[in-house]
Protein backbone atom coordinates (compact mmCIF):
# COMPACT_ATOMS: atom_id res chain seq x y z
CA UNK A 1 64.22 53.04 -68.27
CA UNK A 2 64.93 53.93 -71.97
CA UNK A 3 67.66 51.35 -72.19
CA UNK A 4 65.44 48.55 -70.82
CA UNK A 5 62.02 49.49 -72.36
CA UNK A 6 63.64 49.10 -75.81
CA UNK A 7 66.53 46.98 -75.26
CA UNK A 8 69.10 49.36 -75.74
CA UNK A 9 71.66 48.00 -73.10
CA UNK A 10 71.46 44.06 -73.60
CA UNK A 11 68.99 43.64 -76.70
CA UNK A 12 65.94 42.17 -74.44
CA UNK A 13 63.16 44.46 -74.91
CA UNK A 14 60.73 44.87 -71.15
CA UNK A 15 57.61 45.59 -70.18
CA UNK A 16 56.90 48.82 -68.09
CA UNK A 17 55.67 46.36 -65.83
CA UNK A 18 58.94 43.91 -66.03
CA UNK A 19 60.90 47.29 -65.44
CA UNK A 20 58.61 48.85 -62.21
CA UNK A 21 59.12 45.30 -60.50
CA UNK A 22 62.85 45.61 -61.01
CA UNK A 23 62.90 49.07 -60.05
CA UNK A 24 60.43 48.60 -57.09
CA UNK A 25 57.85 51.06 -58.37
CA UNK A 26 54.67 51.55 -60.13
CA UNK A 27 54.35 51.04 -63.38
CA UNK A 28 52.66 54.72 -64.31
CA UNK A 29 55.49 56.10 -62.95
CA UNK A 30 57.49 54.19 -65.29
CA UNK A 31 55.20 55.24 -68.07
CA UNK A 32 56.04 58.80 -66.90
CA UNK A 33 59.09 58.51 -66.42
CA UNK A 34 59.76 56.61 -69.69
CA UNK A 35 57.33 59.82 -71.96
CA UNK A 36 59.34 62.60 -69.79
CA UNK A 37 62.55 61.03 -71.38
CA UNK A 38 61.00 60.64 -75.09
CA UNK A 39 59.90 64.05 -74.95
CA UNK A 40 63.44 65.30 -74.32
CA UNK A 41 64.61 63.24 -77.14
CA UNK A 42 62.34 63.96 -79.47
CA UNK A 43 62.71 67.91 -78.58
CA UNK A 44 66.76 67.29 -78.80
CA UNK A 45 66.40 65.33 -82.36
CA UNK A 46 64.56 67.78 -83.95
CA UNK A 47 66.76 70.79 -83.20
């Protein structure tokens, strides 16, 4: 979700909707999904 949300993978940034009707799920759980994965980032980053 990281990879698509900011274009990590191919360079073409998407929507959290673009990426829950690609994934076949809702886009809140994309939003939490997508904030679960910052937070672990962030946490990792600043250690």
């Amino acid at each position: 979700i990281i990879e698509m949300r900011y274009g990590l993978y191919n360079g073409k940034v998407r929507t959290q909707r673009e990426i829950a009707k690609m994934l076949g799920i809702s886009r809140s759980y994309v939003s939490r999904i997508e904030k679960k994965a910052l937070n672990k980032l962030f946490k990792e980053l600043s250690m």
